[in-house]
N, C-alpha and C. Protein backbone atom coordinates (compact mmCIF):
# COMPACT_ATOMS: atom_id res chain seq x y z
N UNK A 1 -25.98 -46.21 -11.01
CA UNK A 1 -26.01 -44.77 -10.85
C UNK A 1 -24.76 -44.31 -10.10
N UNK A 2 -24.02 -43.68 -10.44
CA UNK A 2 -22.81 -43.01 -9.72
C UNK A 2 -23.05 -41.58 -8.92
N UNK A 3 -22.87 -41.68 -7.83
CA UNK A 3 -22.78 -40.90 -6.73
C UNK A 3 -21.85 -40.07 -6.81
N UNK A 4 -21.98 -38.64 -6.82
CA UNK A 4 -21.41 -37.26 -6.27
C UNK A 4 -19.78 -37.49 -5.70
N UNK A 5 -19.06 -36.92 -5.90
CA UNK A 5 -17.48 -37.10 -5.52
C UNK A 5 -17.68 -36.92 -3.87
N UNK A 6 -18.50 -35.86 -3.35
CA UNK A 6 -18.70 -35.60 -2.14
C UNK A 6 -19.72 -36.36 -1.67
N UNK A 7 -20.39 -36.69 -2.06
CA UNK A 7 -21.58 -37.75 -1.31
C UNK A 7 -22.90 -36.80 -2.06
N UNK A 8 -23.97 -37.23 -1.40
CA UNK A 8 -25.22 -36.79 -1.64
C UNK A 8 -25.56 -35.53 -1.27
N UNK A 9 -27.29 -34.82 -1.62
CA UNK A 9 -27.26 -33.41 -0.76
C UNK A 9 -27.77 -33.42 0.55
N UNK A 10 -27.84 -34.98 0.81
CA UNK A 10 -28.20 -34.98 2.44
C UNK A 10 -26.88 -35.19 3.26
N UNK A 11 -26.05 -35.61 2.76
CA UNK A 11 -24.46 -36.08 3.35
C UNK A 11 -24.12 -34.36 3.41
N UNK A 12 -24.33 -33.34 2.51
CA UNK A 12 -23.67 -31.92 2.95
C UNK A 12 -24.18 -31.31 3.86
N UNK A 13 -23.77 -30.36 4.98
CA UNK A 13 -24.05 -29.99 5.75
C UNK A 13 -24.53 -28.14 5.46
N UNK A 14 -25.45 -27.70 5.41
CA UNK A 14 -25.56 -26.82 4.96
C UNK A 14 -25.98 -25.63 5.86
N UNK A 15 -25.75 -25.61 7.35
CA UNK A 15 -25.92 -24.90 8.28
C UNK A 15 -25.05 -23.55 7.85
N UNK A 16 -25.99 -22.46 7.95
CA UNK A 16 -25.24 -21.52 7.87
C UNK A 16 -24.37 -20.83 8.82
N UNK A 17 -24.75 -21.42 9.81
CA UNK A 17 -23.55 -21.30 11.32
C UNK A 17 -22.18 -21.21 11.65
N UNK A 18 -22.18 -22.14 10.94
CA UNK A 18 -21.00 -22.90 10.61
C UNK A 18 -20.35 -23.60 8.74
N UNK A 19 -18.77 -23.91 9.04
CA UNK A 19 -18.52 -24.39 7.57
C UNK A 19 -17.82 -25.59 8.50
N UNK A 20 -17.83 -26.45 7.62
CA UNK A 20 -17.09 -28.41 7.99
C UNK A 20 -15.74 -28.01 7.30
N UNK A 21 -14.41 -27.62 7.79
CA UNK A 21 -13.42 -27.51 7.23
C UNK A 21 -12.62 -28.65 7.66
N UNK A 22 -12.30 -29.99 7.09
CA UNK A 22 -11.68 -31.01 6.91
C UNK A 22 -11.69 -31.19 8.60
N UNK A 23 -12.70 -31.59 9.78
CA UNK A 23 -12.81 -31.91 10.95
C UNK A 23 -13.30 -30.59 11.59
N UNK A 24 -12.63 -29.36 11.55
CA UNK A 24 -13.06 -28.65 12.94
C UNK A 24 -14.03 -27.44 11.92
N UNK A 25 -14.89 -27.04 12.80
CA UNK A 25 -15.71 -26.16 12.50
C UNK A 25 -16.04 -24.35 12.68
N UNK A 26 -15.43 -24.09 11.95
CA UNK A 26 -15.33 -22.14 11.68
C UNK A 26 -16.47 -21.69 11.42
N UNK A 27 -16.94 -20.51 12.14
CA UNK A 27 -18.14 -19.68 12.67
C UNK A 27 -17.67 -19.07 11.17
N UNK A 28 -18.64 -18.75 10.58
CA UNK A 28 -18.59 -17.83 9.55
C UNK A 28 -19.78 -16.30 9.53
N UNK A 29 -19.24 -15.07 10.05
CA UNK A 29 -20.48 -14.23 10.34
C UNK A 29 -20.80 -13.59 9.12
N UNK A 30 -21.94 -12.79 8.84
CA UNK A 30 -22.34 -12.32 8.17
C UNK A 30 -22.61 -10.43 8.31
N UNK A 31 -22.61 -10.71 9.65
CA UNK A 31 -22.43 -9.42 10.28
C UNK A 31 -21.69 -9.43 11.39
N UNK A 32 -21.47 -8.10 11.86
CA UNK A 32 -20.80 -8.25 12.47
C UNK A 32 -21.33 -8.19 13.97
N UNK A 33 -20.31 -8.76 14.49
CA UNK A 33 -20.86 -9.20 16.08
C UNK A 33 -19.45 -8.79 17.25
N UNK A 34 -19.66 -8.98 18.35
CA UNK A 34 -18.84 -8.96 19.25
C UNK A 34 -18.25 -10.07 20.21
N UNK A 35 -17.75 -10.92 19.81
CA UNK A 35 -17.87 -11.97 20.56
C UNK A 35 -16.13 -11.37 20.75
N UNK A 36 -15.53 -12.00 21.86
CA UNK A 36 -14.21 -11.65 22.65
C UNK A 36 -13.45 -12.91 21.69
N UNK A 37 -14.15 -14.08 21.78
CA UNK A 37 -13.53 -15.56 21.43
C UNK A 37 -13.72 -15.69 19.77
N UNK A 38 -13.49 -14.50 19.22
CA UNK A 38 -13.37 -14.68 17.84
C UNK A 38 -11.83 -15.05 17.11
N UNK A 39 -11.31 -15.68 16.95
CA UNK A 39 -9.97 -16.06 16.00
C UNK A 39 -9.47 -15.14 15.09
N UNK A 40 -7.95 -15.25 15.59
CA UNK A 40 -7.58 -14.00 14.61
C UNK A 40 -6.39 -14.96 13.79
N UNK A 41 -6.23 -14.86 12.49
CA UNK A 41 -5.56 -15.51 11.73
C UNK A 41 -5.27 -16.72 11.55
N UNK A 42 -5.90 -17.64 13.14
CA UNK A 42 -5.57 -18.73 13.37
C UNK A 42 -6.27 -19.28 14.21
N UNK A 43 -6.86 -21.14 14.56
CA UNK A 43 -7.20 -21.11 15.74
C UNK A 43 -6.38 -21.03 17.00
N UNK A 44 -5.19 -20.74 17.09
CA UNK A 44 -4.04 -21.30 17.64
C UNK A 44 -4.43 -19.69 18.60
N UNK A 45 -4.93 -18.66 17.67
CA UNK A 45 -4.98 -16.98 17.95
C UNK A 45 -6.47 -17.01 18.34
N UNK A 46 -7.14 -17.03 19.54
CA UNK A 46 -8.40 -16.78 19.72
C UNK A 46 -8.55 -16.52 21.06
N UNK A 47 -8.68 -15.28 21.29
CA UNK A 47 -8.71 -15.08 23.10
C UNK A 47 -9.59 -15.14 23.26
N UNK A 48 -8.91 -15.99 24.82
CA UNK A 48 -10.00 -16.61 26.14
C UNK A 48 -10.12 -15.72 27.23
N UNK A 49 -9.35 -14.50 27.14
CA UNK A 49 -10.09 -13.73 28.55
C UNK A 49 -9.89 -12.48 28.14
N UNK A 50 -10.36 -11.76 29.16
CA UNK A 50 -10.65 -9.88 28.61
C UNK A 50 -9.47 -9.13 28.18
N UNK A 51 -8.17 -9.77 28.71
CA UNK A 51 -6.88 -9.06 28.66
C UNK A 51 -6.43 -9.81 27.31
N UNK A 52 -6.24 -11.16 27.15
CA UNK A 52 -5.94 -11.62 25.66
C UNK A 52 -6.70 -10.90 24.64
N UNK A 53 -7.76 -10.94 24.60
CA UNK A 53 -8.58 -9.63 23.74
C UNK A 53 -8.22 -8.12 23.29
N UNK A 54 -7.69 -7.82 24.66
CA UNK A 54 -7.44 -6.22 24.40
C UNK A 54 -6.01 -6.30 24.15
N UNK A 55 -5.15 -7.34 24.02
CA UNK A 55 -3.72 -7.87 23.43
C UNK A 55 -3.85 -7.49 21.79
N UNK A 56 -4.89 -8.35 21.36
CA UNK A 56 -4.93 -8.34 20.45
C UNK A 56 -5.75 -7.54 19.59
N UNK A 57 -6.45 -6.42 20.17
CA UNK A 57 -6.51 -5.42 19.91
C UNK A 57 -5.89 -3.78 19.64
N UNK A 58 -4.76 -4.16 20.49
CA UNK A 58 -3.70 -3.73 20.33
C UNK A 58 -2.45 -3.85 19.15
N UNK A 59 -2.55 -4.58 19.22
CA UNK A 59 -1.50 -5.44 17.93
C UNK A 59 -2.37 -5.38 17.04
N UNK A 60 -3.38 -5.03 17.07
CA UNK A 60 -4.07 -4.50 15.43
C UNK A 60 -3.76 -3.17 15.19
N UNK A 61 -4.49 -2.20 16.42
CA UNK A 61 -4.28 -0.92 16.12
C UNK A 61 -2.54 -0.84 15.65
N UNK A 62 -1.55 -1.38 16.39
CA UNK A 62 -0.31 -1.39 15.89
C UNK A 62 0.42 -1.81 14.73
N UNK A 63 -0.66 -2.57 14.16
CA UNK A 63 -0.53 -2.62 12.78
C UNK A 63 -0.47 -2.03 11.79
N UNK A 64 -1.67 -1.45 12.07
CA UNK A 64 -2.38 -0.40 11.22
C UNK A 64 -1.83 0.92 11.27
N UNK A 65 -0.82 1.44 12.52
CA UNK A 65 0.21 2.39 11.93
C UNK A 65 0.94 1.65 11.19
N UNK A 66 1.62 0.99 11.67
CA UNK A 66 2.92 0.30 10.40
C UNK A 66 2.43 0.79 9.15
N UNK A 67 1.18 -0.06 8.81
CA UNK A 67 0.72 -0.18 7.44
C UNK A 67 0.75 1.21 6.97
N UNK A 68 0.56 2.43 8.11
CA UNK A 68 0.83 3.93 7.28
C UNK A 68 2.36 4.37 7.11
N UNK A 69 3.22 4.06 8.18
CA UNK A 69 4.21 4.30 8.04
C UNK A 69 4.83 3.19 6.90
N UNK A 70 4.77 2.13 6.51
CA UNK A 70 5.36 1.89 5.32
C UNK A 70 4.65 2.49 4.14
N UNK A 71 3.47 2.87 4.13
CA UNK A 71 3.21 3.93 2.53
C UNK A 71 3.78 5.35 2.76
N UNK A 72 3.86 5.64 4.00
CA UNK A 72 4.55 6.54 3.95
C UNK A 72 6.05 6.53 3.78
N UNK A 73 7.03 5.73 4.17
CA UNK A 73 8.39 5.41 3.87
C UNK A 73 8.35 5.00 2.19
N UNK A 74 7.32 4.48 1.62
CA UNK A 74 7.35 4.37 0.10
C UNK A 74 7.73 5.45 -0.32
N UNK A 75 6.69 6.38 0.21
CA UNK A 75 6.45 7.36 -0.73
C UNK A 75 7.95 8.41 -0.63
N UNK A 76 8.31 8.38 0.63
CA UNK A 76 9.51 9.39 1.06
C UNK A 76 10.80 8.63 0.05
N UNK A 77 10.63 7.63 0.19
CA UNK A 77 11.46 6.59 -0.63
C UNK A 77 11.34 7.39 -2.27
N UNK A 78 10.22 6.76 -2.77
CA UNK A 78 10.23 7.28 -4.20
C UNK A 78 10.60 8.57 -4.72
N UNK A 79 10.19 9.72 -3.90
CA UNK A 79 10.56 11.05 -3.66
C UNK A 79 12.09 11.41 -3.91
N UNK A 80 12.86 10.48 -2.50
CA UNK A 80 13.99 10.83 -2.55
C UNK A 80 15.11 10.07 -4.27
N UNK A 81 14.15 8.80 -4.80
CA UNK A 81 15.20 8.21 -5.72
C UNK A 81 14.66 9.07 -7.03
N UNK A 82 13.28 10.01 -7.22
CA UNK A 82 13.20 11.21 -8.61
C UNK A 82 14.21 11.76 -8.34
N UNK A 83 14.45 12.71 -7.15
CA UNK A 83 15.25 13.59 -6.92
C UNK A 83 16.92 13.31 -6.98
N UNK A 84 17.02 11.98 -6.91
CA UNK A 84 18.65 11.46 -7.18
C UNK A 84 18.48 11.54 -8.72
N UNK A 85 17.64 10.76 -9.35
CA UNK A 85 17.61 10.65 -10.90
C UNK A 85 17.60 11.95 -11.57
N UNK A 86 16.92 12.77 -10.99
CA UNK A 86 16.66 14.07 -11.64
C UNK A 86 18.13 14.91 -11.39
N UNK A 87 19.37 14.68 -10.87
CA UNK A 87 20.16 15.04 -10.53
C UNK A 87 21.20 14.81 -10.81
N UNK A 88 21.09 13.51 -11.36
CA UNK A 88 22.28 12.66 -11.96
C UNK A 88 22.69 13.56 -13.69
N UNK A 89 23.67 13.34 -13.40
CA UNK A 89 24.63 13.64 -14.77
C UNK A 89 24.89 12.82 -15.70
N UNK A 90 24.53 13.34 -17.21
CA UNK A 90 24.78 12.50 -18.08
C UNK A 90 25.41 13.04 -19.14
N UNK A 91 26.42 12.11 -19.76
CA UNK A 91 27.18 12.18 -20.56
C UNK A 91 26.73 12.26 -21.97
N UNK A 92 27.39 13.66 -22.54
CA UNK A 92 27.18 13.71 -23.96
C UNK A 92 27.77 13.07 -24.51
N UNK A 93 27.01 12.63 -25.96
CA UNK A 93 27.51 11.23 -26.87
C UNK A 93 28.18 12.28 -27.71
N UNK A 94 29.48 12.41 -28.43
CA UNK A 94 29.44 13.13 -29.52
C UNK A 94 28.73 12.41 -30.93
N UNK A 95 28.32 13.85 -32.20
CA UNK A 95 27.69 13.50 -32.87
C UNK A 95 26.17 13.46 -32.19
N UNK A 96 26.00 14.15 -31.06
CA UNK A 96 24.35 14.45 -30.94
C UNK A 96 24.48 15.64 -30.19
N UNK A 97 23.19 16.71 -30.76
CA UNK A 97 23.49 18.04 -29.49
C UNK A 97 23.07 18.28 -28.59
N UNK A 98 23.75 19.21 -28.34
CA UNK A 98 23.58 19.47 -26.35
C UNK A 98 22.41 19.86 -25.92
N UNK A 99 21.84 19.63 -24.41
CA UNK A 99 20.68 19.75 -24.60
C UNK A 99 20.46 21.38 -24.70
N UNK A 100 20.93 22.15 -24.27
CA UNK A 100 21.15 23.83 -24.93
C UNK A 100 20.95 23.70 -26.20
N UNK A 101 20.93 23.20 -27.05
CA UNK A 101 21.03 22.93 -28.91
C UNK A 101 19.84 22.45 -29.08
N UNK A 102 19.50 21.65 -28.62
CA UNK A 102 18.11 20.53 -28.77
C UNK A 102 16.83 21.44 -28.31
N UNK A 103 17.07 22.18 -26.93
CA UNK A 103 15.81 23.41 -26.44
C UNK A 103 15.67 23.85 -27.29
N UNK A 104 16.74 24.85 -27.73
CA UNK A 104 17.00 26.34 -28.61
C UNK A 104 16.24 26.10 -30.42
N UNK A 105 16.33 24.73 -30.56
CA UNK A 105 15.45 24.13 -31.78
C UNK A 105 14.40 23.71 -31.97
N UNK A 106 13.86 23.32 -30.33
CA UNK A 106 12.95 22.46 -30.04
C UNK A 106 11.64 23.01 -30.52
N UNK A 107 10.36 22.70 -31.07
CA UNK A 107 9.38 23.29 -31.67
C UNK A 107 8.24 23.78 -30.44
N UNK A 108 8.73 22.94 -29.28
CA UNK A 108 7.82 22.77 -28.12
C UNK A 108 8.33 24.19 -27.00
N UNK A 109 9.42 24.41 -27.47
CA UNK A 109 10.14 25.84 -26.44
C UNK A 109 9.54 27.13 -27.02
N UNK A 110 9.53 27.57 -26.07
CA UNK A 110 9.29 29.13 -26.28
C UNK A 110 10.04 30.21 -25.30
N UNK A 111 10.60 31.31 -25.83
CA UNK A 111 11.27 32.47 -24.86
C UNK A 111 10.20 33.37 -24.81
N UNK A 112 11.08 33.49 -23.59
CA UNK A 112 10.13 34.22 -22.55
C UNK A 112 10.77 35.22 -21.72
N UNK A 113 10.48 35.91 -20.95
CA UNK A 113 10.76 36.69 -19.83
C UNK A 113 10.43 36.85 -18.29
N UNK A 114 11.30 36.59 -17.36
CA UNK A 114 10.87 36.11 -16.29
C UNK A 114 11.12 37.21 -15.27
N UNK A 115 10.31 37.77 -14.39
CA UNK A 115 10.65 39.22 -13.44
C UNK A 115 10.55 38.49 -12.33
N UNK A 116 11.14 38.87 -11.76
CA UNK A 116 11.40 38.93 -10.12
C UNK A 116 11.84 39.56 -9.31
N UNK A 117 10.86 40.45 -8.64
CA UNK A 117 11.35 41.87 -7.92
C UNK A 117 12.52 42.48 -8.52
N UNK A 118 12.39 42.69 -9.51
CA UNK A 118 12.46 43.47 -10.20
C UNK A 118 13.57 43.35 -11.35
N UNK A 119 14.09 42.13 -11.60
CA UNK A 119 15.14 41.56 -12.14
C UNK A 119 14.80 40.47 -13.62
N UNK A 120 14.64 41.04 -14.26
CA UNK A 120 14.56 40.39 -15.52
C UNK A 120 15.67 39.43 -15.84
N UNK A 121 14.74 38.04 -16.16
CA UNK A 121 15.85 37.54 -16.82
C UNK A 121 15.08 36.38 -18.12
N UNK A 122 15.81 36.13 -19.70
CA UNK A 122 15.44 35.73 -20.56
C UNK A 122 15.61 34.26 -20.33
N UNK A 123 14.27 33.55 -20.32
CA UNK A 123 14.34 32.17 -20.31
C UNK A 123 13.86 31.32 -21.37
N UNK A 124 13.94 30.00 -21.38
CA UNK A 124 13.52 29.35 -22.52
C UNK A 124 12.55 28.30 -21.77
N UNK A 125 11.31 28.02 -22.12
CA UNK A 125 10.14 27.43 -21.63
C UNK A 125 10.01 26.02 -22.45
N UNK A 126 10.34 24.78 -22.03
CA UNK A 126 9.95 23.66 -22.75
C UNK A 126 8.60 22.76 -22.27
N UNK A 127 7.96 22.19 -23.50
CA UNK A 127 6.97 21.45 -22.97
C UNK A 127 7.24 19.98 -22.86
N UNK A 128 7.28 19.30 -21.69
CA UNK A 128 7.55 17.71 -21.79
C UNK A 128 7.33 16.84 -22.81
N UNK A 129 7.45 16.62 -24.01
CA UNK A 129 6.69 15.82 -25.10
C UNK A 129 5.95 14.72 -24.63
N UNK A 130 6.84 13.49 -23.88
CA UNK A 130 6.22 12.35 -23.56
C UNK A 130 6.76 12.20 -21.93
N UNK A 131 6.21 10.87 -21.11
CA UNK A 131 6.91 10.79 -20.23
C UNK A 131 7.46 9.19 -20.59
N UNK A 132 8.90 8.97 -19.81
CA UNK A 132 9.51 7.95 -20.54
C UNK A 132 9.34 7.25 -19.59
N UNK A 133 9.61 5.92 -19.59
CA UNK A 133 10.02 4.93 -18.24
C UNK A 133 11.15 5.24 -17.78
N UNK A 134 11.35 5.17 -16.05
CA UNK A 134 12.60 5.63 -15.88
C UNK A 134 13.22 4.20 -15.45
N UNK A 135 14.81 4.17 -15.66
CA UNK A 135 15.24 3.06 -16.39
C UNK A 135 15.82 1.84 -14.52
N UNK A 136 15.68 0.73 -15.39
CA UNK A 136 15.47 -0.46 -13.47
C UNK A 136 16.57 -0.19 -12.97
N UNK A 137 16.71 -0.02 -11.75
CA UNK A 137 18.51 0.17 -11.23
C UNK A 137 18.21 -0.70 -10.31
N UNK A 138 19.48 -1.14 -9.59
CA UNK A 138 19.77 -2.32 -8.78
C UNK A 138 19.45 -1.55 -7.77
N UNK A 139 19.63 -0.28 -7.60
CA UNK A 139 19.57 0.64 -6.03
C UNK A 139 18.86 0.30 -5.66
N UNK A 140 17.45 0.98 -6.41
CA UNK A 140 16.22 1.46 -6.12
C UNK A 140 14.91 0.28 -6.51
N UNK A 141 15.24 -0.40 -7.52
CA UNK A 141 14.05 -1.38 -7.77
C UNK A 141 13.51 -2.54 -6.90
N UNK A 142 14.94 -3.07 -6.24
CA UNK A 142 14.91 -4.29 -4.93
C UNK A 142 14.35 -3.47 -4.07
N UNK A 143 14.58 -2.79 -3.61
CA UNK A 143 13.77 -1.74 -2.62
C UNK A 143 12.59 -2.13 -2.56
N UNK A 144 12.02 -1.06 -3.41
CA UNK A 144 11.24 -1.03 -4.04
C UNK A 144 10.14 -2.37 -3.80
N UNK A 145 10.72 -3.09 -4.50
CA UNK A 145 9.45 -4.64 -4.31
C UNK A 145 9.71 -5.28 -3.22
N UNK A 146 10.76 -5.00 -2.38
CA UNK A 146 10.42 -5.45 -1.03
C UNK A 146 9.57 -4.71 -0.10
N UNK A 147 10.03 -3.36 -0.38
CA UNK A 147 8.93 -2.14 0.16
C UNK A 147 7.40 -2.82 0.03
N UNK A 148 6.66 -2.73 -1.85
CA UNK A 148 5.09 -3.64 -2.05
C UNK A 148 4.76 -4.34 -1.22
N UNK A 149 6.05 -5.16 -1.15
CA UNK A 149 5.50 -6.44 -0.70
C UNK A 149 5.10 -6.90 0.67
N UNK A 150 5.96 -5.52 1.43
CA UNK A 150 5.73 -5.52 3.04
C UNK A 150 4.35 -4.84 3.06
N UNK A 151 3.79 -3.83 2.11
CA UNK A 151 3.06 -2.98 1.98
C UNK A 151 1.73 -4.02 2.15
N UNK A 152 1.87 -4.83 0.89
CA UNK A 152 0.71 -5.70 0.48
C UNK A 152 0.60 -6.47 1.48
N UNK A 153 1.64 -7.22 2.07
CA UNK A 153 1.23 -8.20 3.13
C UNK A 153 0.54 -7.72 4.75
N UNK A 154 1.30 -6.27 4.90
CA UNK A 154 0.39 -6.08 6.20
C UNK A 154 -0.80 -5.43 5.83
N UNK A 155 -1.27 -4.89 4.75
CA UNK A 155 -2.51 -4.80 4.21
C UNK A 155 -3.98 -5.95 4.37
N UNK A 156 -3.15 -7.06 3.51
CA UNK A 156 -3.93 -8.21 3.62
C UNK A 156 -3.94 -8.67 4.81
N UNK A 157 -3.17 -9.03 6.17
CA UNK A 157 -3.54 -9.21 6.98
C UNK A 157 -4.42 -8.30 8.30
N UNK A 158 -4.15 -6.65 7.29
CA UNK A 158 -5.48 -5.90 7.76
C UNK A 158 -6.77 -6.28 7.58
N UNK A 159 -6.98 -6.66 6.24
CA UNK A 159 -8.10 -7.03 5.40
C UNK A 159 -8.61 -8.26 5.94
N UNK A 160 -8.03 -9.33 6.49
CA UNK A 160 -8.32 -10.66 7.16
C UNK A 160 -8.76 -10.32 8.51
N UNK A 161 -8.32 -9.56 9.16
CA UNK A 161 -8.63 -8.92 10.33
C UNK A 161 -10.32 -8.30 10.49
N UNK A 162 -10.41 -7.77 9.54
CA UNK A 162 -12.04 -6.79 9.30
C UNK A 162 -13.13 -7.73 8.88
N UNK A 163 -12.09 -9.17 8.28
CA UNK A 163 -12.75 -10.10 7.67
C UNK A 163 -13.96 -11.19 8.48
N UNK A 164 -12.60 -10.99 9.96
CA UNK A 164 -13.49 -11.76 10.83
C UNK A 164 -14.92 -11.00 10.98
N UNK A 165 -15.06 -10.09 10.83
CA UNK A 165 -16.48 -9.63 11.39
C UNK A 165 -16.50 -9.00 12.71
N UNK A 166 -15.66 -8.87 13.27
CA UNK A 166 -15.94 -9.23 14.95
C UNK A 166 -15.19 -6.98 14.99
N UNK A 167 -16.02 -6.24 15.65
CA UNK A 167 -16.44 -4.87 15.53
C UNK A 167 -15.43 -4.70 16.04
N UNK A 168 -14.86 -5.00 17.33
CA UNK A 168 -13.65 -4.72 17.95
C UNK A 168 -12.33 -4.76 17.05
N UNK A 169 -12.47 -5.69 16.34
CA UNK A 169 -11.24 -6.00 15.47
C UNK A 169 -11.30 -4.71 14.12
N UNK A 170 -12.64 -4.74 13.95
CA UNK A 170 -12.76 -3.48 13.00
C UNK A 170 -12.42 -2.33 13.28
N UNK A 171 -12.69 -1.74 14.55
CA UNK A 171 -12.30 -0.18 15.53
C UNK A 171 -10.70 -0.63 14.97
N UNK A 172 -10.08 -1.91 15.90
CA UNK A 172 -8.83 -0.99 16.53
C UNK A 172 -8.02 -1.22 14.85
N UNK A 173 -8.66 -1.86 13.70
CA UNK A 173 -8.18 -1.29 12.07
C UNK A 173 -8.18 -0.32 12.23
N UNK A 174 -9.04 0.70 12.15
CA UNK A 174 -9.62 1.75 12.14
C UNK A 174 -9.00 2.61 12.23
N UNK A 175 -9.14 2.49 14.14
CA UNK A 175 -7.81 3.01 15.10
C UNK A 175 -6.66 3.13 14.85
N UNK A 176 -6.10 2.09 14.14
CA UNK A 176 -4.70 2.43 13.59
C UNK A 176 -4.29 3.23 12.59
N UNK A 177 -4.82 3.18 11.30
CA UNK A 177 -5.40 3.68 10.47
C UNK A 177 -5.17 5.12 10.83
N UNK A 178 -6.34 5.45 11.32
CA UNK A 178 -6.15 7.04 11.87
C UNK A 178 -5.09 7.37 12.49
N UNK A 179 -4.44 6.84 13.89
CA UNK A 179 -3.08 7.03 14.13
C UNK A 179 -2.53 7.25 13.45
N UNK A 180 -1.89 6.05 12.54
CA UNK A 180 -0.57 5.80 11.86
C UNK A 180 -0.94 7.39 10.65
N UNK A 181 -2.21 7.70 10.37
CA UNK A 181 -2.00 9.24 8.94
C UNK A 181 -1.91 9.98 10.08
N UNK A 182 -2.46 9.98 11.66
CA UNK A 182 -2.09 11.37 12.04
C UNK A 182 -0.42 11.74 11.92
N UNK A 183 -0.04 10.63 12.36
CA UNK A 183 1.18 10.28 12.49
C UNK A 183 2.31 10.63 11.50
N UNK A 184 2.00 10.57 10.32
CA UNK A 184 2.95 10.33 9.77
C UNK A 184 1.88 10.85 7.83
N UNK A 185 0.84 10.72 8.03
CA UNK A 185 0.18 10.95 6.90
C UNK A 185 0.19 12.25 5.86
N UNK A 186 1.09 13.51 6.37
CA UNK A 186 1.71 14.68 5.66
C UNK A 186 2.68 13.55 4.49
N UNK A 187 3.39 12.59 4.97
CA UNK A 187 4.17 12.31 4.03
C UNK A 187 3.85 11.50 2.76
N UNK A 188 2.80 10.98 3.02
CA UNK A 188 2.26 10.03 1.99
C UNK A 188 1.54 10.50 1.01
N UNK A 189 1.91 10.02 -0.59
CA UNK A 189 1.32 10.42 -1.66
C UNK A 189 -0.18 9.76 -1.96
N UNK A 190 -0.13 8.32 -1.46
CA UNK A 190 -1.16 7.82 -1.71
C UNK A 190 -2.16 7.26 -1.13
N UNK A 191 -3.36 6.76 -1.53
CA UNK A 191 -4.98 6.99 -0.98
C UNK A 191 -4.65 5.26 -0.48
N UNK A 192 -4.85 4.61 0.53
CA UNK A 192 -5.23 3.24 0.51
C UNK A 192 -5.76 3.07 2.09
């Protein structure tokens, strides 16, 4: 009879207390609790007295602005590289017409009339047909995925943080969180 790669189901340890991670043993909660001596990212990270605790309670809440101020620097970011693109000049090809030629034909334009205290003036109204991809530039794209990537990583080590369970560690998320949008949260486009 051949035996289990791991041994038998009496050789596993099935305490829900605890998990057997290759020698040392990690509390795994289910709810959340308050213990001071909970581990943060590491065992190397686990305070032993009231002031290491509120260290590292700190350096969460301080996180957790960052984490707003880089969606917010995204977003000021992305903002400012439409507004370069949308600004940039481009060269007519000859043998294709101008975009004055292309409106004035376009099936999607319509004239119109525009007042403004009291000043008429004749405009031409186009409808966007499609929206295109706007095209990779060396400027803006490295940015860009280094921006994500700072984004994503102090995220996830938000997310590992809440993970422990431990309520204190959850507040000063929280805490930061709220800071970092009072802070700075007019500028940001997006929900996270």
């Amino acid at each position: 009879m051949l035996a289990p790669r791991h041994g038998t189901m009496e050789d596993m340890d099935m305490d829900m207390d605890g998990m057997d991670m290759g020698g040392s043993t990690t509390e795994m909660h289910m709810v959340f609790q308050n213990s001071m001596g909970t581990s943060l990212y590491s065992d190397a990270w686990k305070p032993s007295t009231a002031s290491a605790y509120a260290g590292t309670i700190i350096f969460l809440i301080v996180l957790g602005i960052i984490f707003r101020l880089l969606l917010a620097g995204k977003a000021l970011a992305e903002e400012r590289w439409l507004d370069t693109e949308l600004k940039r000049r481009y060269v007519v090809v000859q043998g294709k017409l101008p975009v004055a030629e292309q409106v004035s034909t376009d099936s999607f334009s319509k004239k119109m009339t525009l007042t403004e205290n009291g000043v008429e003036e004749d405009v031409v109204v186009v409808e966007k047909k499609k929206s295109h991809p706007r095209p990779w530039r060396l400027s803006v794209d490295p940015v860009r995925a280094v921006m994500d990537t700072c984004i994503a990583g102090v995220g996830y080590l938000l997310m590992l943080a809440v993970m422990t369970m431990n309520i204190g560690y959850f507040l000063a998320v929280l805490g930061g969180t709220f800071m970092g949008s009072l802070l700075v949260g007019r500028f940001s486009n997006s929900e996270h």
